[in-house]
C-alpha atoms as a PDB file:
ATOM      1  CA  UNK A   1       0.000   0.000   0.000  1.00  0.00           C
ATOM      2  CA  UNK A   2       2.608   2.274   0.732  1.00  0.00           C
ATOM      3  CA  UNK A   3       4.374   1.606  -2.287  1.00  0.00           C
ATOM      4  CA  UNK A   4       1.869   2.186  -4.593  1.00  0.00           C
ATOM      5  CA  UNK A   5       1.383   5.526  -2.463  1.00  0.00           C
ATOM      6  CA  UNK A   6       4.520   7.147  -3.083  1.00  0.00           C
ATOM      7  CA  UNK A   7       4.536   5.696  -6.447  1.00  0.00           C
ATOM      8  CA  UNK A   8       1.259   7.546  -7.266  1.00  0.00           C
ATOM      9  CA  UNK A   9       2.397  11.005  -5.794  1.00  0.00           C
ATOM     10  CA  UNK A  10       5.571  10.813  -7.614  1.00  0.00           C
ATOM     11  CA  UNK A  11       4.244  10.195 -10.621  1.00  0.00           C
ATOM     12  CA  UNK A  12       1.031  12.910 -10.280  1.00  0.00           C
ATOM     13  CA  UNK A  13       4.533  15.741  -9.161  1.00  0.00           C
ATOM     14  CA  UNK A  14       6.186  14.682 -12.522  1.00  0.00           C
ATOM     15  CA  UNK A  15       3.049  15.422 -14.604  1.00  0.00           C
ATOM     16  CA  UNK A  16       2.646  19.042 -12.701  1.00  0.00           C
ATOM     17  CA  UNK A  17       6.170  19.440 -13.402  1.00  0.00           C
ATOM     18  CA  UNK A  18       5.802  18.723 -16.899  1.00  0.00           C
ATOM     19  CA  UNK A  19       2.938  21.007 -17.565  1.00  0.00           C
ATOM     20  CA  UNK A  20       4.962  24.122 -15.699  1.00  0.00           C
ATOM     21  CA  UNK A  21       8.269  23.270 -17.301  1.00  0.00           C
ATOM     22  CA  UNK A  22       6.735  24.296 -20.701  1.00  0.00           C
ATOM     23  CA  UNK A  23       6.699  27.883 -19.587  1.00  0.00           C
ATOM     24  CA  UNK A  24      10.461  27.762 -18.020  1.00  0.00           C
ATOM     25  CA  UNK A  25      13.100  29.797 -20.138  1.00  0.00           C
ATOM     26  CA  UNK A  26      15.372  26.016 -20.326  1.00  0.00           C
ATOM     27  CA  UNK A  27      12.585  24.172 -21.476  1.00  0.00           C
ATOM     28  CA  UNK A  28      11.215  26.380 -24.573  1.00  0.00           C
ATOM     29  CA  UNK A  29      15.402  26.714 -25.496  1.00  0.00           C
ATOM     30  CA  UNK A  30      15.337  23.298 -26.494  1.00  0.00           C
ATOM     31  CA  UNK A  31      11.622  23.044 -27.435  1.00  0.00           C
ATOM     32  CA  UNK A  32      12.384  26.149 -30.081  1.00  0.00           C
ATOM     33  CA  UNK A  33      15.956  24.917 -30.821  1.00  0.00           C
ATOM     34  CA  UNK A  34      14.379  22.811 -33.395  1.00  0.00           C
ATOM     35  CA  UNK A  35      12.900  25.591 -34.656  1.00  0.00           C
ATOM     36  CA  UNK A  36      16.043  27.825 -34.925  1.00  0.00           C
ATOM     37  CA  UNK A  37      17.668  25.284 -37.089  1.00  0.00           C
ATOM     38  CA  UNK A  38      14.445  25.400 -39.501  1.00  0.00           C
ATOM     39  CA  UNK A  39      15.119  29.110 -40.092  1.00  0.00           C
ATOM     40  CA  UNK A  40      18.581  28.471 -40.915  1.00  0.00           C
ATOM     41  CA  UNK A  41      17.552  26.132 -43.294  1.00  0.00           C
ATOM     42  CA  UNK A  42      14.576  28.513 -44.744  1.00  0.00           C
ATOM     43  CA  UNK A  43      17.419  31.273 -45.298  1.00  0.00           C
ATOM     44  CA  UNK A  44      19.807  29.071 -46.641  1.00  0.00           C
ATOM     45  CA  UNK A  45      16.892  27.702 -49.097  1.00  0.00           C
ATOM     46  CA  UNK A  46      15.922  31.645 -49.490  1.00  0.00           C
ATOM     47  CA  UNK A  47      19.439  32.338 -50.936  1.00  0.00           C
ATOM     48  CA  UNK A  48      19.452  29.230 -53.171  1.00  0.00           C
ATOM     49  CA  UNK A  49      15.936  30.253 -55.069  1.00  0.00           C
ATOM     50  CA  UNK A  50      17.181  33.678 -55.536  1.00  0.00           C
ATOM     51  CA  UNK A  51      20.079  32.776 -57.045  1.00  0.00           C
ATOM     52  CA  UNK A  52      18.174  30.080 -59.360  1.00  0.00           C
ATOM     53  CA  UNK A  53      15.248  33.203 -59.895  1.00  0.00           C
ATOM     54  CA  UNK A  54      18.386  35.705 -61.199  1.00  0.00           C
ATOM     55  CA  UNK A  55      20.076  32.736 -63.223  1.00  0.00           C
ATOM     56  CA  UNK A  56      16.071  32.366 -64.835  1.00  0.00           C
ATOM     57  CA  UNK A  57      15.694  35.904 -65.403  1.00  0.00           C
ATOM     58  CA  UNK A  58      18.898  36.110 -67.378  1.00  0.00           C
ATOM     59  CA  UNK A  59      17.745  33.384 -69.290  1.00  0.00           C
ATOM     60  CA  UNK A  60      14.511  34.580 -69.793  1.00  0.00           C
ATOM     61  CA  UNK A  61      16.305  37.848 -71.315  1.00  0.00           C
ATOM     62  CA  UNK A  62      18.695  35.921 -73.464  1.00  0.00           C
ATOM     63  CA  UNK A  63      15.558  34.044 -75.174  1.00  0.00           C
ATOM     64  CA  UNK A  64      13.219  37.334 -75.623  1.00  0.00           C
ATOM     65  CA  UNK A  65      16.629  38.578 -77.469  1.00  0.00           C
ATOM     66  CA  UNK A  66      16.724  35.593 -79.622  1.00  0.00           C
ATOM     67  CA  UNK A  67      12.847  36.170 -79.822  1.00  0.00           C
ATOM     68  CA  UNK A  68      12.827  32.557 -78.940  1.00  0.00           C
ATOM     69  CA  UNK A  69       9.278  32.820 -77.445  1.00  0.00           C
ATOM     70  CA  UNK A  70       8.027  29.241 -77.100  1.00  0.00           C
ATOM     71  CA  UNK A  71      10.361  28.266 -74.391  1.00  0.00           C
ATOM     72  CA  UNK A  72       9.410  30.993 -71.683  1.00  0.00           C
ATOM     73  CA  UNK A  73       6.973  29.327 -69.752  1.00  0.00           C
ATOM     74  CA  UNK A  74       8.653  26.317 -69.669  1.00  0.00           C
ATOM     75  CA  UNK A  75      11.787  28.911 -67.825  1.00  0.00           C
ATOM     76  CA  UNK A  76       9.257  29.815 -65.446  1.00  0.00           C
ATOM     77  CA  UNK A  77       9.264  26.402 -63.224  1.00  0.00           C
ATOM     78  CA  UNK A  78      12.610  24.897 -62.316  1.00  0.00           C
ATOM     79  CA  UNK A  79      13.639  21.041 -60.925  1.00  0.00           C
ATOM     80  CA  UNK A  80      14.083  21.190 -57.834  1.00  0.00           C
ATOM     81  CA  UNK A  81      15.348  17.921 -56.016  1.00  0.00           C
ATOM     82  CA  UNK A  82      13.133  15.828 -58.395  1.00  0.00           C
ATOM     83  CA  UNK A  83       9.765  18.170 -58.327  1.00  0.00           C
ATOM     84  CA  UNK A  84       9.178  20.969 -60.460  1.00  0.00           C
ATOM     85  CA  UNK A  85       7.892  24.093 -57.816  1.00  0.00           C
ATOM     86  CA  UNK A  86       6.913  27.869 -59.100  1.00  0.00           C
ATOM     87  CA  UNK A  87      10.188  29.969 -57.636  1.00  0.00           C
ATOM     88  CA  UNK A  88       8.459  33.283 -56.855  1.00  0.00           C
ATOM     89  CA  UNK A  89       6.030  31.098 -54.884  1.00  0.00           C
ATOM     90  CA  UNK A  90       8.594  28.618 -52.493  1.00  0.00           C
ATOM     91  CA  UNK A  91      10.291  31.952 -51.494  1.00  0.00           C
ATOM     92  CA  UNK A  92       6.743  34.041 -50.609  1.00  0.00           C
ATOM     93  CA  UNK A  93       6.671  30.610 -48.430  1.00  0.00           C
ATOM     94  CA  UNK A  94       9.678  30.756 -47.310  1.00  0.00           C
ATOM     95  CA  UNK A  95       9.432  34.373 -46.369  1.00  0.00           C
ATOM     96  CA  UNK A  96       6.025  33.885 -44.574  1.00  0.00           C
ATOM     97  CA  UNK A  97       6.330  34.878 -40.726  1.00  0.00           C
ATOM     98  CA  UNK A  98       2.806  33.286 -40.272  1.00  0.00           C
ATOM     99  CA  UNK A  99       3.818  29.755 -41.240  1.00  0.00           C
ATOM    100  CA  UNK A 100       3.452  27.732 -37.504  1.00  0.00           C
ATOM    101  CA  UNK A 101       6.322  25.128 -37.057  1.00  0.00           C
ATOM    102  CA  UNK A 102       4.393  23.330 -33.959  1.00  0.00           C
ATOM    103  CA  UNK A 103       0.846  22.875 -32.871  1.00  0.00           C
ATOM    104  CA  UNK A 104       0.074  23.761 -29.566  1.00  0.00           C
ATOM    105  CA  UNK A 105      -0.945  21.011 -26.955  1.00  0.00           C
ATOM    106  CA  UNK A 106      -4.715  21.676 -27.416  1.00  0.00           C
ATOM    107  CA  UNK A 107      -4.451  21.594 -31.065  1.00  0.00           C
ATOM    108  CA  UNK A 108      -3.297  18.361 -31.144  1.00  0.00           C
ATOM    109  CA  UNK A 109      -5.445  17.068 -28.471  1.00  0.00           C
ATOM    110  CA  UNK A 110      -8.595  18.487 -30.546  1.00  0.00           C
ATOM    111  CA  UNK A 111      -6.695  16.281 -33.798  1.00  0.00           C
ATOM    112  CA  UNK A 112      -6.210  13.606 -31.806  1.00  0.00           C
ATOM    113  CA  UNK A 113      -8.641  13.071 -28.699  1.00  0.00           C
ATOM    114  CA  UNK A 114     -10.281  10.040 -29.325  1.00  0.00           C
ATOM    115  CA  UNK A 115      -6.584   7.951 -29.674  1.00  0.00           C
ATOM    116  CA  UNK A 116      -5.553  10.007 -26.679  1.00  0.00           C
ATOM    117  CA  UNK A 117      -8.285   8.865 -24.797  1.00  0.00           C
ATOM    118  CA  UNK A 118      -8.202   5.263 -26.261  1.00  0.00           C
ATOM    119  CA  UNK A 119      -4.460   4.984 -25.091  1.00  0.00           C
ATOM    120  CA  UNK A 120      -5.539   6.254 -21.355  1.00  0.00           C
ATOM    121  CA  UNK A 121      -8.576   3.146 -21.239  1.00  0.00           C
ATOM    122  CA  UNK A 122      -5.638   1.121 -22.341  1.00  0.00           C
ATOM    123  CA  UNK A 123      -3.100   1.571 -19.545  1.00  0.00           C
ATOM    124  CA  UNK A 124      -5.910   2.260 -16.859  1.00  0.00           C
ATOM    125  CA  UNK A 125      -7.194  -0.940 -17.423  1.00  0.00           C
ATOM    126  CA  UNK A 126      -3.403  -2.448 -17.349  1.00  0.00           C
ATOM    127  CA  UNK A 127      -2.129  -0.973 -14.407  1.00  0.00           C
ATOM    128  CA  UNK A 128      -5.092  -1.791 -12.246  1.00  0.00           C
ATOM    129  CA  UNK A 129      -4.924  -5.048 -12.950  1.00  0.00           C
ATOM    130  CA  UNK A 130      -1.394  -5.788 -13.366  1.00  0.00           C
ATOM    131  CA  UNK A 131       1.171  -6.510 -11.411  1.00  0.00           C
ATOM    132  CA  UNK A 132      -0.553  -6.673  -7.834  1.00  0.00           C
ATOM    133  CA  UNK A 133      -4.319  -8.149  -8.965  1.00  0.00           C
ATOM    134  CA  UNK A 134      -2.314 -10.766 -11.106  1.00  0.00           C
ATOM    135  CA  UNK A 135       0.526 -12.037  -8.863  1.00  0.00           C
ATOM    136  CA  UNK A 136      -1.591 -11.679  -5.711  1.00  0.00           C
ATOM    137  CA  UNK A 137      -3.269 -15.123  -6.642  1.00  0.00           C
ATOM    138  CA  UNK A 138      -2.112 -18.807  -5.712  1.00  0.00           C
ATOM    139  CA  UNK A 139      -0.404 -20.522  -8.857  1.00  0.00           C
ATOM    140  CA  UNK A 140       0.203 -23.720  -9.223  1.00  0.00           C
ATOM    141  CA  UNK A 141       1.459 -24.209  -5.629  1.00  0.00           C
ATOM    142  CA  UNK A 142       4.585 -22.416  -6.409  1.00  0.00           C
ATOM    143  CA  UNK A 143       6.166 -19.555  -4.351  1.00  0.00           C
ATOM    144  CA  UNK A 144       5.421 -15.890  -4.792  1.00  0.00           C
ATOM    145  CA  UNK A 145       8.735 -15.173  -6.501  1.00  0.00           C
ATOM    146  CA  UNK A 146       9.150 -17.859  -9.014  1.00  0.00           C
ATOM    147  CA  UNK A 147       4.831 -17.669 -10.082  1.00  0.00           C
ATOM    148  CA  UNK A 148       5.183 -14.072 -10.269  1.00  0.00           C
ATOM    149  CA  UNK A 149       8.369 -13.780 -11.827  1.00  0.00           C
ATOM    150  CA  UNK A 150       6.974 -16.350 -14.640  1.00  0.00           C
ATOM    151  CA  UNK A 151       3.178 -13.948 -14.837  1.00  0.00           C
ATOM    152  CA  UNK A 152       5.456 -11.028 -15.739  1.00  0.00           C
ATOM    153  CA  UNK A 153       7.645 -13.492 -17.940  1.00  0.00           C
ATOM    154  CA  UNK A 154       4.164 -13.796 -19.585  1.00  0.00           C
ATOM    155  CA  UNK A 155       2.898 -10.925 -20.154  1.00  0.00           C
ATOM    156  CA  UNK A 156       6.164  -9.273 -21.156  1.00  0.00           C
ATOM    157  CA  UNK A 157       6.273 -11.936 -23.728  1.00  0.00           C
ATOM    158  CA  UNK A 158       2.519 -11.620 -25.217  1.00  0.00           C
ATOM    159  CA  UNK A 159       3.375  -7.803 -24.883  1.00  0.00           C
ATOM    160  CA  UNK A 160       6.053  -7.598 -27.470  1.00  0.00           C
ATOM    161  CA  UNK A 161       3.936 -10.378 -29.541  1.00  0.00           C
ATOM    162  CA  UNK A 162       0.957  -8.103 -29.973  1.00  0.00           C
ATOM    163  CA  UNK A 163       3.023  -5.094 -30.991  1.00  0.00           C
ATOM    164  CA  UNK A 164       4.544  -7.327 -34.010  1.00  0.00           C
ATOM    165  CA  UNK A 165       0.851  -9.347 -34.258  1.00  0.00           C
ATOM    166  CA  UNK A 166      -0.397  -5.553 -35.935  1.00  0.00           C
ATOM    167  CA  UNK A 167       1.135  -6.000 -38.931  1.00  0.00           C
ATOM    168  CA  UNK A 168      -1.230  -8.887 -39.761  1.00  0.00           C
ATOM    169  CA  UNK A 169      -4.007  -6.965 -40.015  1.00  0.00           C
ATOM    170  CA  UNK A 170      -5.008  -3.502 -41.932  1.00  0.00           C
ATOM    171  CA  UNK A 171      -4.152  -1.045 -38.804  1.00  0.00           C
ATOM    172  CA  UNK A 172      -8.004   0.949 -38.331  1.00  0.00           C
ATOM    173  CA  UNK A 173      -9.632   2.709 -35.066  1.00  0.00           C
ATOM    174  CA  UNK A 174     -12.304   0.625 -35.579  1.00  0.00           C
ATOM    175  CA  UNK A 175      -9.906  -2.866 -34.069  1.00  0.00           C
ATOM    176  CA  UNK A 176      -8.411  -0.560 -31.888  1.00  0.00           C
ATOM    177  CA  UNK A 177     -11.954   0.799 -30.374  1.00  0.00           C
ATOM    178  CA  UNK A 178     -12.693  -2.779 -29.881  1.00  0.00           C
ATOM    179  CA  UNK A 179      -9.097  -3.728 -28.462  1.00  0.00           C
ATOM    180  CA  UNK A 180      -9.130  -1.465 -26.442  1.00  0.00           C
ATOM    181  CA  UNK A 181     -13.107  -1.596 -24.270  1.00  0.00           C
ATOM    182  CA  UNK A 182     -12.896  -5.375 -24.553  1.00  0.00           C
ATOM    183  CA  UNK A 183      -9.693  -5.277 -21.753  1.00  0.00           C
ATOM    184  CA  UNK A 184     -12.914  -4.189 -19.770  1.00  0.00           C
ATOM    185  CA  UNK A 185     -13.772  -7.424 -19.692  1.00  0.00           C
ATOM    186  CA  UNK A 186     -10.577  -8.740 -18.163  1.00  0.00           C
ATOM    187  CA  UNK A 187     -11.225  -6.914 -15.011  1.00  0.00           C
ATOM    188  CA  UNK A 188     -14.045  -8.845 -14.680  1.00  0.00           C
ATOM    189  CA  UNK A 189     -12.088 -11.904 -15.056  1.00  0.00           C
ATOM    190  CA  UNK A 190      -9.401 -11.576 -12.859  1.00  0.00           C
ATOM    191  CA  UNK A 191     -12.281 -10.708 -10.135  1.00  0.00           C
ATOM    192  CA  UNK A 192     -13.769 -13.942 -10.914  1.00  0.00           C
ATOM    193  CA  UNK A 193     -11.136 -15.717 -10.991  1.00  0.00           C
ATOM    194  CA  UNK A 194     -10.136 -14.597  -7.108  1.00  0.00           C
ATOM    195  CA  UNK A 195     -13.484 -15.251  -5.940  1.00  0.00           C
ATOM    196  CA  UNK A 196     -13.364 -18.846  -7.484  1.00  0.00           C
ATOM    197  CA  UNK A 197     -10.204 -19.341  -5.530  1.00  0.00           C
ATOM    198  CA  UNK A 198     -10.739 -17.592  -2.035  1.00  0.00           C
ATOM    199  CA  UNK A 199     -14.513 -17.573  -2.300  1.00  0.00           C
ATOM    200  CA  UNK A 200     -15.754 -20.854  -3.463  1.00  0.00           C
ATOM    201  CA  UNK A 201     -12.702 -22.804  -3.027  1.00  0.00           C
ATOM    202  CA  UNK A 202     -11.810 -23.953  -7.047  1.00  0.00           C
ATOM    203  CA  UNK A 203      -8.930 -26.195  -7.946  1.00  0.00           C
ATOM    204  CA  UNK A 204      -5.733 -23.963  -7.614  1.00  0.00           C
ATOM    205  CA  UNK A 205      -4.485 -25.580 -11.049  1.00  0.00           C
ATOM    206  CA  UNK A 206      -7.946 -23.966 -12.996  1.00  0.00           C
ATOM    207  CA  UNK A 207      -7.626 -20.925 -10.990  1.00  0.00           C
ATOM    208  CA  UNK A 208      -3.711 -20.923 -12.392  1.00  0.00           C
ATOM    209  CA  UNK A 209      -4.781 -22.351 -15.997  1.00  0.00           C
ATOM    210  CA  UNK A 210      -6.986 -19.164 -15.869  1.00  0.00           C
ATOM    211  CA  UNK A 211      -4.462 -16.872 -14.714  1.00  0.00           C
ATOM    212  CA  UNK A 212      -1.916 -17.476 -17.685  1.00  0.00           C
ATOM    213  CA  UNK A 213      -5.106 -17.093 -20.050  1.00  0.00           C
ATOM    214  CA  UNK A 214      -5.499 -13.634 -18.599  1.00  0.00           C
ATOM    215  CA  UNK A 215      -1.967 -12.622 -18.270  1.00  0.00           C
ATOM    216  CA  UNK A 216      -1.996 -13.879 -21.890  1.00  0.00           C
ATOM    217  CA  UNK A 217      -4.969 -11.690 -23.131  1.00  0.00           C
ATOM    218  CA  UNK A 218      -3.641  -8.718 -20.795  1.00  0.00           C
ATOM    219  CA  UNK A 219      -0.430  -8.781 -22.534  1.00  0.00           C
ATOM    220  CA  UNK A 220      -1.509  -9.280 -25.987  1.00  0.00           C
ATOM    221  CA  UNK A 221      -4.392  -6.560 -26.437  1.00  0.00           C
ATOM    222  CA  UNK A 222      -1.930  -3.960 -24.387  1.00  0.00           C
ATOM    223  CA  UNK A 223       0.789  -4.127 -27.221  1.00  0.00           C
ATOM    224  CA  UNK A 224      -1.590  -4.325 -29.805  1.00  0.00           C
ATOM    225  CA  UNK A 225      -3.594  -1.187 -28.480  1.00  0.00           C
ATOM    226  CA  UNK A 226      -0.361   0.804 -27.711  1.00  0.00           C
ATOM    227  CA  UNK A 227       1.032   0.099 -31.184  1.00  0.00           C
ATOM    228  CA  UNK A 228      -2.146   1.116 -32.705  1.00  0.00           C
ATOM    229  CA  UNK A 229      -2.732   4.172 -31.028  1.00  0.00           C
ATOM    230  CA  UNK A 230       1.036   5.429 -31.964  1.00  0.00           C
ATOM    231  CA  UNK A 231       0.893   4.117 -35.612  1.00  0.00           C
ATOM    232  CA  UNK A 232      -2.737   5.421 -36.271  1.00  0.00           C
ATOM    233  CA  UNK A 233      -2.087   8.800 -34.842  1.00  0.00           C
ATOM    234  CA  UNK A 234       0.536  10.129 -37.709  1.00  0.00           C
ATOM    235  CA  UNK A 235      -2.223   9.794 -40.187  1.00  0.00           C
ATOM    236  CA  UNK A 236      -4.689  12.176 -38.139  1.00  0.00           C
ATOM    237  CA  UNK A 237      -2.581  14.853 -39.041  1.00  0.00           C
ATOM    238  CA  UNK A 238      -2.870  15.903 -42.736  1.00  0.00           C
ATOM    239  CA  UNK A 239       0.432  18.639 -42.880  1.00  0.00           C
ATOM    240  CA  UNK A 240       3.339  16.560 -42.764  1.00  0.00           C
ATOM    241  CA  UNK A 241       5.749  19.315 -40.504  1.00  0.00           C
ATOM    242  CA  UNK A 242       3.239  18.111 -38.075  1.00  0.00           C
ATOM    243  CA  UNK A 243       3.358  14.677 -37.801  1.00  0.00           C
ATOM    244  CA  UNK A 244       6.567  14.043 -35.107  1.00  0.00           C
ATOM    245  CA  UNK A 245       4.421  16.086 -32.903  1.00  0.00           C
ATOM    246  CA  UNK A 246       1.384  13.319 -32.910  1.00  0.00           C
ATOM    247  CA  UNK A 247       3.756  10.874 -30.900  1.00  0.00           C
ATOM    248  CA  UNK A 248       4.526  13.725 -28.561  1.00  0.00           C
ATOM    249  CA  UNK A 249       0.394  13.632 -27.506  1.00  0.00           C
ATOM    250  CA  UNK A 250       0.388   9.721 -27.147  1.00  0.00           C
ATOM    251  CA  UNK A 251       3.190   9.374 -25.028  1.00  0.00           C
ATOM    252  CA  UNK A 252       1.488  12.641 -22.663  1.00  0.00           C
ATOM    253  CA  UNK A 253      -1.997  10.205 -22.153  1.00  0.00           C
ATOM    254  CA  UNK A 254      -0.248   7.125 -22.139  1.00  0.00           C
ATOM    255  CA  UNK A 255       1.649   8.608 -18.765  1.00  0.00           C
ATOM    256  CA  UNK A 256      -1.810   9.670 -17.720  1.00  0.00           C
ATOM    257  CA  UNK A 257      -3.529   6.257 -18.052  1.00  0.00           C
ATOM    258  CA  UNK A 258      -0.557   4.810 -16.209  1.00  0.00           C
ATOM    259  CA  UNK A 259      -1.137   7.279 -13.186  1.00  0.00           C
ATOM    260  CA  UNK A 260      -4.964   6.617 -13.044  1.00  0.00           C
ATOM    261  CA  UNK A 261      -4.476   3.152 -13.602  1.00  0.00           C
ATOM    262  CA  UNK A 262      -2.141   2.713 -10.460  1.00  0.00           C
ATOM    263  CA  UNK A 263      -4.225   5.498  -8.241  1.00  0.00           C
ATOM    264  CA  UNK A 264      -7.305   2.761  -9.452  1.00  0.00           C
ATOM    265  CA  UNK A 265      -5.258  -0.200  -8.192  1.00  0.00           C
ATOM    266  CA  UNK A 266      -6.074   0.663  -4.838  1.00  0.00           C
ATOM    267  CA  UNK A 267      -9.534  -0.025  -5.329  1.00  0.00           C
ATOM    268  CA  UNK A 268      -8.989  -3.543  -7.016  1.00  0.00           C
ATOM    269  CA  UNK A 269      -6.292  -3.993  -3.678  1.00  0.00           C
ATOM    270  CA  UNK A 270      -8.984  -3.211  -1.767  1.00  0.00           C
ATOM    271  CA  UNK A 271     -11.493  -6.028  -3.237  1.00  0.00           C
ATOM    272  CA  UNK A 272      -8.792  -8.392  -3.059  1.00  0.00           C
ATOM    273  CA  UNK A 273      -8.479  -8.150   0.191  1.00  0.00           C
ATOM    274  CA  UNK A 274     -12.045  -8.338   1.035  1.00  0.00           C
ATOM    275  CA  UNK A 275     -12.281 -11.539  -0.687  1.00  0.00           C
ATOM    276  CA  UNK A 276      -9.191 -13.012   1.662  1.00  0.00           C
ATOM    277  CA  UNK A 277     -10.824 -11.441   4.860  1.00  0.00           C
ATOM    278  CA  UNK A 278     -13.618 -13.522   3.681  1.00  0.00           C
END
């Protein structure tokens, strides 16, 4: 209990921290570093299209001397690493203090709620039912180290399976909707499952047959939802400058599901214990 205690507050102290640090002079240094290095870039792509627009302008006055009028519009649009672009327009771009680099949190929360949110019922559902619900159960008459050490050798296992499993199947929100609310069901399980074995008294070797079917499922659907959510999130943002940032919103709700699901784990502790009292 008091584990999970401290554990909770320091992880609810890091996510305060985060959310203040973006306002601290360090943080936005190396937040807009990124974008210091993309203005180099625009200036150094800025010099290159001028000197490419002067080189076309001679041209273009070379050919109206020759009154060689049937290649000007062709003079007008240059290659320009393998697509042909309109000069005057990549430098108005270019040149365009109104372009964003980065979307602001809520931006991408309003792009990208519904995987946000998907990723939190993912890790709330793992974290309050894994490790303590899971390796608080009798298996197989072994000792608490080596039948929890081989649960988390399980799930660990079916973890990195369903991560790989994905690429199976076409990646949609629609498997990932029902990935992720059918772990629901799990909790139910492993609540069952400690009733049958406290409560009513069931053969430990079911009871442990059922337990590596959960840690199984628990495992599996939690790296197939996580890889999901992180893979299906790139493709809800349409301007591709945006795109690294979609990871960036993931990996903020996937710390918040983790920090529910453990404050939530108290509650399952709590049941557990009832049953045992019983």
């Amino acid at each position: 209990m008091g584990f999970f205690a401290v554990s909770a507050f320091i992880l609810a102290a890091c996510l305060v921290l985060l959310l203040v640090s973006f306002n601290r002079e360090y943080f936005q240094y190396y937040l807009n570093r990124t974008d210091k290095n993309n203005e180099i870039e625009k200036d150094s792509q800025i010099k290159s299209l001028a000197h490419l627009k002067n080189e076309t302008m001679a041209n273009l006055e070379n050919l109206k001397n020759e009154n060689n009028l049937n290649n000007l519009n062709n003079l007008q649009k240059v290659e320009n690493n393998g697509q042909v672009v309109n000069i005057e327009q990549n430098e108005a771009n270019l040149k365009n203090p109104n372009v964003k680099t980065q979307l602001t949190f809520c931006e991408l929360f309003k792009r990208l709620w519904d995987l946000d949110l998907i990723v939190v019922l993912i890790y709330v559902v793992t974290f309050t039912l894994f490790p303590y619900a899971t390796i608080n159960q009798k298996f197989f008459g072994l000792n608490f180290n080596y039948s929890s050490n081989t649960i988390i050798l399980i799930y660990n296992a079916f973890d990195t399976i369903g991560r790989y499993i994905v690429e199976l199947f076409t990646p949609n929100k629609r498997t990932n909707i029902i990935n992720a609310f059918s772990r629901i069901a799990l909790i139910f399980f492993i609540i069952f499952n400690f009733y049958g074995q406290d409560g009513l008294g069931w053969n430990v070797n079911v009871t442990s047959v059922l337990i590596i079917i959960f840690t199984l499922l628990l495992g599996l659907t939690n790296g197939i939802g996580t890889t999901l959510c992180f893979g299906l999130a790139p493709n809800e943002i349409i301007e591709p400058e945006y795109k690294g940032q979609a990871g960036s919103s993931i990996s903020f709700f996937l710390i918040v599901g983790i920090f529910l699901g453990a404050c939530i784990a108290f509650g399952t502790e709590a049941i557990i214990k009832t049953f045992r009292k019983n």
